[in-house]
Protein backbone atom coordinates (compact mmCIF):
# COMPACT_ATOMS: atom_id res chain seq x y z
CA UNK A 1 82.13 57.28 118.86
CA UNK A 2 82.73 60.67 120.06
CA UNK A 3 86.02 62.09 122.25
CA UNK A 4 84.57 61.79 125.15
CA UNK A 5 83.78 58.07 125.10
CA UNK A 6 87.47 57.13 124.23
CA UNK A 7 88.54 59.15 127.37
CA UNK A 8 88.07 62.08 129.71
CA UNK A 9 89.04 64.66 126.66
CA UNK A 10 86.62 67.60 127.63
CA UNK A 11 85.82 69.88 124.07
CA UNK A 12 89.43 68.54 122.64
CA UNK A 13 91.16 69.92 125.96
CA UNK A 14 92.85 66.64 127.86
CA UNK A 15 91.48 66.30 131.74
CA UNK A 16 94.17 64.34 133.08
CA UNK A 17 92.61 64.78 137.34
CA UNK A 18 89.87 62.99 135.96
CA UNK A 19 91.97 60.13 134.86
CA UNK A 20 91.80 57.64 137.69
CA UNK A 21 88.52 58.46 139.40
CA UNK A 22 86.20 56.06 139.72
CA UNK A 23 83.02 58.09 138.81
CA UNK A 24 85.33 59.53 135.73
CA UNK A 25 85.29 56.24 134.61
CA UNK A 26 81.83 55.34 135.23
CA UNK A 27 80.43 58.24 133.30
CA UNK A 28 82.74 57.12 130.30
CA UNK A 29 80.56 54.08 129.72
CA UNK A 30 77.34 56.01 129.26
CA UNK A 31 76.00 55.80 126.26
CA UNK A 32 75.81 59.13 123.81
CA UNK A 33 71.65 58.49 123.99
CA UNK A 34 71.73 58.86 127.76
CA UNK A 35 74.13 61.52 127.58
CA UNK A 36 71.39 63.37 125.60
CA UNK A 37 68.40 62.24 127.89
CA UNK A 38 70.90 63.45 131.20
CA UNK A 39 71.66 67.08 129.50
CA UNK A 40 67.70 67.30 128.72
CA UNK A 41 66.82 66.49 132.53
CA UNK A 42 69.10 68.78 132.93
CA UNK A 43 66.86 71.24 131.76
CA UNK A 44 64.05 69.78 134.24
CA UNK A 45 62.37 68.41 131.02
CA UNK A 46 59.99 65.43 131.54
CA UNK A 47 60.20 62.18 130.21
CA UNK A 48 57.18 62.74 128.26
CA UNK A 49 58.88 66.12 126.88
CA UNK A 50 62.84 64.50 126.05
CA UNK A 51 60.34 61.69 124.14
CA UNK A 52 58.94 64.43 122.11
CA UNK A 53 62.60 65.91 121.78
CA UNK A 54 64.09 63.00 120.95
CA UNK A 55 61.32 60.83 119.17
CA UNK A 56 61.36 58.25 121.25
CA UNK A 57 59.06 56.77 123.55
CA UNK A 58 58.58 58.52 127.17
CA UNK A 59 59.09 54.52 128.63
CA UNK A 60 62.47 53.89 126.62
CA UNK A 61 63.30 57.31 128.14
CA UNK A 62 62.54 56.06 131.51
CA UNK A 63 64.80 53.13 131.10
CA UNK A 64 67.91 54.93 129.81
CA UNK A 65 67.50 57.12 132.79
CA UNK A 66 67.47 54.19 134.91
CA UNK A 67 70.49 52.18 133.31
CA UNK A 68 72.13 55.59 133.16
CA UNK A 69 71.39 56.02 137.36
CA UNK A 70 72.22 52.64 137.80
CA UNK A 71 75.45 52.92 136.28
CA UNK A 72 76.52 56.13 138.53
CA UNK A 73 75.36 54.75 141.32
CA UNK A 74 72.82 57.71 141.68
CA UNK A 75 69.21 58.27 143.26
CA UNK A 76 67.85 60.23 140.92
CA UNK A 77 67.99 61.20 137.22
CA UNK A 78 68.74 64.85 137.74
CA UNK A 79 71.71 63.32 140.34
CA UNK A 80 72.87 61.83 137.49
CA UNK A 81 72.73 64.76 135.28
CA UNK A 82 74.15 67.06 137.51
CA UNK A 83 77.09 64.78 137.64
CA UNK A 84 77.21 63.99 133.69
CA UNK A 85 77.23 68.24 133.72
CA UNK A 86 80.27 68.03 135.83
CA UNK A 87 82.00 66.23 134.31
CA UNK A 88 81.71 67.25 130.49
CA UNK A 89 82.97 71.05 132.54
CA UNK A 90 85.81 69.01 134.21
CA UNK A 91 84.92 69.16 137.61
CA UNK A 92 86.28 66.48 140.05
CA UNK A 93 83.23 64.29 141.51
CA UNK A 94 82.71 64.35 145.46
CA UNK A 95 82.70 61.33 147.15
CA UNK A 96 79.05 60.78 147.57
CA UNK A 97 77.26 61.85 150.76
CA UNK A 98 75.81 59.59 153.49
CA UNK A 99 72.37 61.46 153.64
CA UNK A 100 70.32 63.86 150.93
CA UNK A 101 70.11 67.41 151.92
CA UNK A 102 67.00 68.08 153.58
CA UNK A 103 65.13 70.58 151.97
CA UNK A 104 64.27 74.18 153.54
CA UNK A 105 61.25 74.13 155.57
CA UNK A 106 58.12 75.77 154.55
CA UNK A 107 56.56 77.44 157.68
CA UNK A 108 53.45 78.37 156.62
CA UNK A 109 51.25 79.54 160.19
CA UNK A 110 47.84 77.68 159.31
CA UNK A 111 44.56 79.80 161.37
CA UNK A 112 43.87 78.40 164.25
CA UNK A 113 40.38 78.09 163.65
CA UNK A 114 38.53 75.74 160.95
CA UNK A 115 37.93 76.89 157.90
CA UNK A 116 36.22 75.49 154.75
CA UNK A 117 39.34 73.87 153.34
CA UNK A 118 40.09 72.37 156.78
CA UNK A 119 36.70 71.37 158.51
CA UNK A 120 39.11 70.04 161.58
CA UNK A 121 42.37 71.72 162.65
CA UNK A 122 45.10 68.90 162.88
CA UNK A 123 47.99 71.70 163.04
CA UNK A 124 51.69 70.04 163.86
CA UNK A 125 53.55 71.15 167.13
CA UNK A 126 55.54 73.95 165.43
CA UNK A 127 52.20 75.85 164.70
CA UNK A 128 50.83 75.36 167.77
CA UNK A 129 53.62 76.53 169.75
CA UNK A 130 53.34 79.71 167.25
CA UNK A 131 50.58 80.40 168.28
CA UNK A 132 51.06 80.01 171.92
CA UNK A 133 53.46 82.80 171.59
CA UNK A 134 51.65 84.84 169.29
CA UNK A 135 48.17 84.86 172.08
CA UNK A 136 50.80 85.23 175.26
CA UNK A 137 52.21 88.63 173.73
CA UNK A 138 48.67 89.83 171.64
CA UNK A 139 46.30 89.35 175.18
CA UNK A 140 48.60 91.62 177.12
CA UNK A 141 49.08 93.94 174.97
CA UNK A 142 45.56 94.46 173.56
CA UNK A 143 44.17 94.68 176.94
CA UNK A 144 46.78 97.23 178.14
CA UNK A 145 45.51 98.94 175.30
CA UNK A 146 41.95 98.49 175.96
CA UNK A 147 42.49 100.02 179.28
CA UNK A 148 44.38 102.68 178.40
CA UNK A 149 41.88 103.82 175.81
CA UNK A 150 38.80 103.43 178.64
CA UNK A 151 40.98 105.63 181.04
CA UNK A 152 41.76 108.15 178.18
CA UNK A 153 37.75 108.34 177.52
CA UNK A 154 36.84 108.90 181.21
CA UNK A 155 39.65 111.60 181.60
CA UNK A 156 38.06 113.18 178.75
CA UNK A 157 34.48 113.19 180.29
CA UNK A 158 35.52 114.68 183.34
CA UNK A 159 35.56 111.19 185.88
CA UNK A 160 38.34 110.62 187.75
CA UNK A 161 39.07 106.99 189.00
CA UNK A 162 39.43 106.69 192.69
């Protein structure tokens, strides 16, 4: 059994703020295999991959994970990790959070137009407003431009516009 299952002793230094805690406690119980498989996702290796690692199966991987979430009371395996990493540095857990960050939006402006990928254009209301905006200021200013280049010409050949 190693140090850290008898108590929170992080690297033979003594953690005495993570005595107490409830998700101190928790990640106590996990077992030194899931421990292993939690620093590997850690790395964003695959189940498939820690197998290979480890010499296990990718499915007995998959179920460690799972005890090992279910045990933290995590969604996900590289939640779990990331707390397992905490921990082993001595960082206090956070009280969990009542909704998952929402990830930054990729606004992407799709054409307007079809194209071969996209034989009809379904594009969300975001994109379409986009390019509301994006005609509104291009017409006026292309056909101020337009006009100013038609009046330059005629200058230049001598007509004058009454």
């Amino acid at each position: 059994m190693s140090q850290l299952e008898h108590g929170p002793n992080l690297g033979g230094i003594s953690c005495p703020a993570l005595d107490g805690l409830p998700g101190a406690s928790r990640l106590e119980e996990l077992s030194e295999r899931q421990r292993c498989y939690l620093r590997l996702v850690l790395q964003l290796k695959t189940s498939k991959e820690i197998a290979a690692a480890t010499g296990t199966s990718p499915r007995a991987v998959d179920k460690q994970l799972l005890k090992a979430n279910s045990l933290l009371g995590a969604s996900t395996r590289f939640q779990s990790a990331q707390m397992l990493a905490a921990f082993e540095q001595g960082v206090e857990p956070l009280p969990g959070a009542t909704a998952l960050p929402i990830p930054a939006a990729d606004f992407r402006l799709s054409r307007p137009w079809p194209t071969a990928e996209a034989a009809v254009n379904m594009l969300p209301w975001k994109q379409v407003a986009a390019w509301i905006v994006i005609v509104s200021i291009a017409t006026p200013a292309g056909l101020t431009t337009a006009g100013m280049a038609y009046l330059t010409v005629l200058f230049l050949l001598g007509h004058r516009p009454y």
